[in-house]
Protein backbone atom coordinates (compact mmCIF):
# COMPACT_ATOMS: atom_id res chain seq x y z
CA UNK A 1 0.00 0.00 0.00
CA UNK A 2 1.39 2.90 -0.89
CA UNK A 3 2.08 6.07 1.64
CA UNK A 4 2.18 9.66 1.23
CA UNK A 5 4.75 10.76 3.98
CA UNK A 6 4.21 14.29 3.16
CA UNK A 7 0.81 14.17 3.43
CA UNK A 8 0.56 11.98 6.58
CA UNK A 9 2.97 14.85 7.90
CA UNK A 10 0.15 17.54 6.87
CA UNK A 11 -2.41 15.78 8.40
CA UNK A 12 -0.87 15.53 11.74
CA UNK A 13 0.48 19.09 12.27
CA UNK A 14 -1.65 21.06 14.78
CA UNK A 15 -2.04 24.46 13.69
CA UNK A 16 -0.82 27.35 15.69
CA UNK A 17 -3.78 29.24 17.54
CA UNK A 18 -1.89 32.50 16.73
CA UNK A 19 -1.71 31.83 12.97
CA UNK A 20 -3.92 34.54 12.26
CA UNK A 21 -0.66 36.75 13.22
CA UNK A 22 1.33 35.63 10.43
CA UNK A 23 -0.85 37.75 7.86
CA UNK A 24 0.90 41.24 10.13
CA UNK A 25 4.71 39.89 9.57
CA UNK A 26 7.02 37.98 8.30
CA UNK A 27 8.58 36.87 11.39
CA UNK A 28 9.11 33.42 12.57
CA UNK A 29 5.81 33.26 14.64
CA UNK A 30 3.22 30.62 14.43
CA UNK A 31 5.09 27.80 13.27
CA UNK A 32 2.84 24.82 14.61
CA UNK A 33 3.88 21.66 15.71
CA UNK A 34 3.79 17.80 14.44
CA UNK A 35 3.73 15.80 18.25
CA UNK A 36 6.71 17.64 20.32
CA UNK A 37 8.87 18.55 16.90
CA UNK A 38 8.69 21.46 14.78
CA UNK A 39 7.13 20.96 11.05
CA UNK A 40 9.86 19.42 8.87
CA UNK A 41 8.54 22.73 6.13
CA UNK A 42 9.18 24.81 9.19
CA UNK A 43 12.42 23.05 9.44
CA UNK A 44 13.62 23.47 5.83
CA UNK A 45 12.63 27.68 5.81
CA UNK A 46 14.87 28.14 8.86
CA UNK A 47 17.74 26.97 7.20
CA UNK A 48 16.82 28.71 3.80
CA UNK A 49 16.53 31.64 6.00
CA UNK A 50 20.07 31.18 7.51
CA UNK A 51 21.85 30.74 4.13
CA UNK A 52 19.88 33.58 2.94
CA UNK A 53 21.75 35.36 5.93
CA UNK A 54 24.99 33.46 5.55
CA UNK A 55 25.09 34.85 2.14
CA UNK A 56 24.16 38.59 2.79
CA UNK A 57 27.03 39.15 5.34
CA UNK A 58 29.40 37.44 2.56
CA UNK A 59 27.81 39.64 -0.27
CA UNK A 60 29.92 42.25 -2.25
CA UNK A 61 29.08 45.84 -3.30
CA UNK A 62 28.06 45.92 -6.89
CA UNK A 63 29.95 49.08 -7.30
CA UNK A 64 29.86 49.22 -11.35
CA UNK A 65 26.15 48.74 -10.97
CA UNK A 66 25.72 51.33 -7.88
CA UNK A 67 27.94 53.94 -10.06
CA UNK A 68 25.85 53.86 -12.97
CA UNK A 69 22.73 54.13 -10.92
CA UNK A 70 24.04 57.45 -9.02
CA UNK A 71 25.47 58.99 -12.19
CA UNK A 72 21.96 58.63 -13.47
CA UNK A 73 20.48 60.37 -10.48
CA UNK A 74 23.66 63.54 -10.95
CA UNK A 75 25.27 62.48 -8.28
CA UNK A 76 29.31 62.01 -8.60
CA UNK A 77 30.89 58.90 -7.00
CA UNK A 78 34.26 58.67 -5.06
CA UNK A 79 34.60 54.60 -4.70
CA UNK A 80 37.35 54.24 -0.87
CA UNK A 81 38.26 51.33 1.26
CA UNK A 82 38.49 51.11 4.57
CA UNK A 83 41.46 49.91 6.57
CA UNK A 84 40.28 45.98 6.46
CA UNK A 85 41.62 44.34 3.38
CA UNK A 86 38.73 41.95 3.02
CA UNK A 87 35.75 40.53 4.74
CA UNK A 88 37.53 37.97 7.00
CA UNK A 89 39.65 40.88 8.38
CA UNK A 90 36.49 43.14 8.57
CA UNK A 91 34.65 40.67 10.67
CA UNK A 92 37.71 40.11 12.55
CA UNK A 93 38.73 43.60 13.31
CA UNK A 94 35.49 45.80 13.33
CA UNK A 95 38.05 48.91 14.13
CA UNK A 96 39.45 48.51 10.57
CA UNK A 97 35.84 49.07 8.92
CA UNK A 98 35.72 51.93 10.84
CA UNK A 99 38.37 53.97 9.19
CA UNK A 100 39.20 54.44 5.98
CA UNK A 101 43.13 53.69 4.29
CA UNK A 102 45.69 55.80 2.87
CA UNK A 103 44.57 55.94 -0.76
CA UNK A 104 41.04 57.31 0.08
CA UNK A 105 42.09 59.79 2.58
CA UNK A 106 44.40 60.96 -0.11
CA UNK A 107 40.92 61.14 -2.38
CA UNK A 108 38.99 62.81 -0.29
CA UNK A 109 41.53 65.77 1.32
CA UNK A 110 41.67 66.90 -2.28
CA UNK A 111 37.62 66.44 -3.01
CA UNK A 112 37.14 68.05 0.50
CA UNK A 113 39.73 71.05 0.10
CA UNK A 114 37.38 72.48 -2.79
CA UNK A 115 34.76 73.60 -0.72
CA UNK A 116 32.07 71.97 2.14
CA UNK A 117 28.86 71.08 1.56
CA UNK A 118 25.87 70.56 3.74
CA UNK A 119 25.10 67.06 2.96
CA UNK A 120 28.02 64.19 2.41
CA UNK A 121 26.16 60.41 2.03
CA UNK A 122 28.25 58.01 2.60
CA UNK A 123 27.13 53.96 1.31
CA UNK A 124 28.78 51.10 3.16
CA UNK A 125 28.32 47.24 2.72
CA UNK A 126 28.20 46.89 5.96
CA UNK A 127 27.00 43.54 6.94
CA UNK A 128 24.66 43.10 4.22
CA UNK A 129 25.73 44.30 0.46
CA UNK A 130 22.26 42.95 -0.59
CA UNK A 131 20.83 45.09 0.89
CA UNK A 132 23.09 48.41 -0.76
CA UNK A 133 22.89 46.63 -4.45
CA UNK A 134 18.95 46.29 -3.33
CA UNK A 135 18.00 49.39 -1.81
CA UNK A 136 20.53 52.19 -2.09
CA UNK A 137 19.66 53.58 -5.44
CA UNK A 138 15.51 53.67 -5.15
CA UNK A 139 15.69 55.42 -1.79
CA UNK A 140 18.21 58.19 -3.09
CA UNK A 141 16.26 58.75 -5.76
CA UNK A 142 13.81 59.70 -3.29
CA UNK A 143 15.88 61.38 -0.57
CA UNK A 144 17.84 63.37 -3.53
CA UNK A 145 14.37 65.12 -4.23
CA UNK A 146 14.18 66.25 -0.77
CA UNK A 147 17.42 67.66 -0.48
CA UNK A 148 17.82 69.35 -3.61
CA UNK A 149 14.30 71.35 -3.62
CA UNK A 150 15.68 72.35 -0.06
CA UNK A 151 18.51 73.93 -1.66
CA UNK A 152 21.25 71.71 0.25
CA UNK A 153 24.75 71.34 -1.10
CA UNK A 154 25.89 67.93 -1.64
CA UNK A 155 29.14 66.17 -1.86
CA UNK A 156 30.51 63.14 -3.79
CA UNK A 157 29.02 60.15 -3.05
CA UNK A 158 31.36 57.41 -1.57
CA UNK A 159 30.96 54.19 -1.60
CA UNK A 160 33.27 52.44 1.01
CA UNK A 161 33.75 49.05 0.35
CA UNK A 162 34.38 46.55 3.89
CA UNK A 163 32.75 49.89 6.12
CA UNK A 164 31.16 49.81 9.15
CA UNK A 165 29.01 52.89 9.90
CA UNK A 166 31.58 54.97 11.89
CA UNK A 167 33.45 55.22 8.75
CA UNK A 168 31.11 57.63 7.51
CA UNK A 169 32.68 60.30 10.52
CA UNK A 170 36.11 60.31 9.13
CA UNK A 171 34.97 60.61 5.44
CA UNK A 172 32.40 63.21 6.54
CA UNK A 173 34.96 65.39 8.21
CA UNK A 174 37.66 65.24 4.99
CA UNK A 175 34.88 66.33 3.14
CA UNK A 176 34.24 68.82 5.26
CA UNK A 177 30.15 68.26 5.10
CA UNK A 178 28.24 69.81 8.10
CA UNK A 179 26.37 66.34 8.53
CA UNK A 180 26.76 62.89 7.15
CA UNK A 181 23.99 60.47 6.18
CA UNK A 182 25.38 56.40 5.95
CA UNK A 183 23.29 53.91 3.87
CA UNK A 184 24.52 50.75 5.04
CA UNK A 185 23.75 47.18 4.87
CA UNK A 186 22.30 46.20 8.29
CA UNK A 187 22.78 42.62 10.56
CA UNK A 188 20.81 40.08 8.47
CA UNK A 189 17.69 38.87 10.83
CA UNK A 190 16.24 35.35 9.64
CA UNK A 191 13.73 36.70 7.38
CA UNK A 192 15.60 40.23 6.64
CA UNK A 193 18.68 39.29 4.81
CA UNK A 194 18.35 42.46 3.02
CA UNK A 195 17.90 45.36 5.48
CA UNK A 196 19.20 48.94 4.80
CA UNK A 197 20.08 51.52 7.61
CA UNK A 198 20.73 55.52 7.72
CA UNK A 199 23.02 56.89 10.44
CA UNK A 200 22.41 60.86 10.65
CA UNK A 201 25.76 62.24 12.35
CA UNK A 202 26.19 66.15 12.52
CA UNK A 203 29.54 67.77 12.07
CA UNK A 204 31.11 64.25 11.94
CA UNK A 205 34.64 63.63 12.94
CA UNK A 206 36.73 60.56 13.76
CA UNK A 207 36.13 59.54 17.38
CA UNK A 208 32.60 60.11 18.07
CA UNK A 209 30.30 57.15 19.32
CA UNK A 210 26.73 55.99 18.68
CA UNK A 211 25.12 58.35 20.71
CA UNK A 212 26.37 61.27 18.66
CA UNK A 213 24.28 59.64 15.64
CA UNK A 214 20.50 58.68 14.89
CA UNK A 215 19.23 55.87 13.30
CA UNK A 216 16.29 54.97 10.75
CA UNK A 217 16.17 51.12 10.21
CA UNK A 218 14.94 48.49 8.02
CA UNK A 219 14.42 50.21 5.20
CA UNK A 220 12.72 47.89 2.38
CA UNK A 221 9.67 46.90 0.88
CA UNK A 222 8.66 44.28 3.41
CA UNK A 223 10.16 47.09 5.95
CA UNK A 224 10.00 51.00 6.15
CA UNK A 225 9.15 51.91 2.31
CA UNK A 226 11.86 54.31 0.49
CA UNK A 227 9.20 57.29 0.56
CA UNK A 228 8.81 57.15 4.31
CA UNK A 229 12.29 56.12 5.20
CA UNK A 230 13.51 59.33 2.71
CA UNK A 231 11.11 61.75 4.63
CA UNK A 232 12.49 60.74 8.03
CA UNK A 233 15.63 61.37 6.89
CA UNK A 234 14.97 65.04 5.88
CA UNK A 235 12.96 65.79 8.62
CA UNK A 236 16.11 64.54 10.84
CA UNK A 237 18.50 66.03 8.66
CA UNK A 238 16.45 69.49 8.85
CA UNK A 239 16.37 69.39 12.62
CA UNK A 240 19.70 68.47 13.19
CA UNK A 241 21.12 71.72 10.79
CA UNK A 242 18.62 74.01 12.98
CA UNK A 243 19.76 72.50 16.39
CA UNK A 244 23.20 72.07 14.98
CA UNK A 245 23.50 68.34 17.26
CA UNK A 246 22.43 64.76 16.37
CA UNK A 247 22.08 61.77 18.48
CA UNK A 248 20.20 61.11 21.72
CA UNK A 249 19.45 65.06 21.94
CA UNK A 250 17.55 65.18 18.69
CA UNK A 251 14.25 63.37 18.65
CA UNK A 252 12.12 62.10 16.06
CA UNK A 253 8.48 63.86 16.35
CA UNK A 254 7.42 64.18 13.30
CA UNK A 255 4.66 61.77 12.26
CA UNK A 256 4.98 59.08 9.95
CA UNK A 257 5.38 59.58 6.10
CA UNK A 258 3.61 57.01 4.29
């Protein structure tokens, strides 16, 4: 007689009573049960999940691609490295994706010795390139709106290969921009392999910590959309020019952009 495993498997899995939750998010809620043992489909998305993660933290910048998306939007790109030579040193030594080497400093005393600007942004990889190559572009092209009808200067891009987000200070301050914004690839989750940050810093410089800097957070489409993730970033960015401080002193009160 023949036996559908899979189907005897279906049969016996008792449902969740919190299923109905699963329709508000994509996190790993409601998973069921078949006797004391977690469905073996439940089983096989976890690990999809943590390869999808695996992969994202050993993801590389698509800088060709990311340059010809800026260049479309007018913005010029300075491409830098930080200190760690690849990602097994970066995840090694977090203080050498915090600065940035010899050869970029060089690039950006000269870029920075024409004149400030307001605005410098700043795109790491991070811990998650998928979610730069993803994300970067489409919220820019957003953000870029903002800051241009407002009549802010901008800098260069740079695009800092093996960064962490404190990088952004030291390139900030040789570009001599009164505030730096950081796109950069956040911690892969289990179903968020692709989640893009903005750190706010004003008057960045080398040496300041993460309370001298805001944050806005999972920024995709399953996340915070580009729209409202680009409007919280102005209305920051605005705030922090008229207070002239960032971090735990400035406070987010505006409402919501959807």
């Amino acid at each position: 007689m023949y036996c559908d495993s899979r189907q005897m498997e279906t049969d016996s899995i008792m449902q969740d009573p919190w299923i109905s939750l699963k329709a508000f998010t994509t996190a790993r809620i409601a998973l069921g049960r078949t006797g004391t043992a977690v469905p073996l489909e439940e089983v096989l998305r976890f690990r999809m999940a943590h390869a999808h993660a695996r992969d994202a933290v050993f993801s590389t910048m698509d800088i060709k691609g990311l340059t010809t998306q800026l260049q479309a939007l007018q913005l010029p790109v300075l491409v830098l490295h930080s200190l760690a030579a690849d990602r097994y040193e970066y995840l090694q030594r977090p203080d050498k994706g915090r600065r940035l080497d010899d050869a970029s400093i060089a690039t950006l005393s000269a870029a920075g010795s024409q004149a400030g600007s307001d605005v410098a942004i700043v795109i790491a990889d991070g811990l998650s390139a998928t979610a730069v190559n993803r994300h970067a572009a489409p919220l820019l092209q957003e953000l870029l709106l903002l800051l241009r009808d407002a009549g802010l200067s901008l800098a260069p891009a740079c695009m800092v290969q093996q960064g962490r987000v404190a990088v952004g200070d030291e390139a900030g301050a040789l570009l001599q921009a009164r505030v730096v914004l950081v796109l950069i690839g956040e911690r892969p989750g289990l179903s968020s392999p692709d989640s893009l940050g903005i750190y706010l810093t004003f008057q960045p410089r080398p040496g300041l910590t993460d309370e001298s800097r805001n944050c806005i957070s999972n920024i995709r489409p399953e996340g915070l959309s580009y729209k409202a993730a680009a409007g919280k970033a102005f209305y920051l960015l605005q705030e922090s020019l008229r207070r002239q401080l960032s971090g735990v002193q400035l406070k987010d009160n505006e409402r919501l952009i959807e």
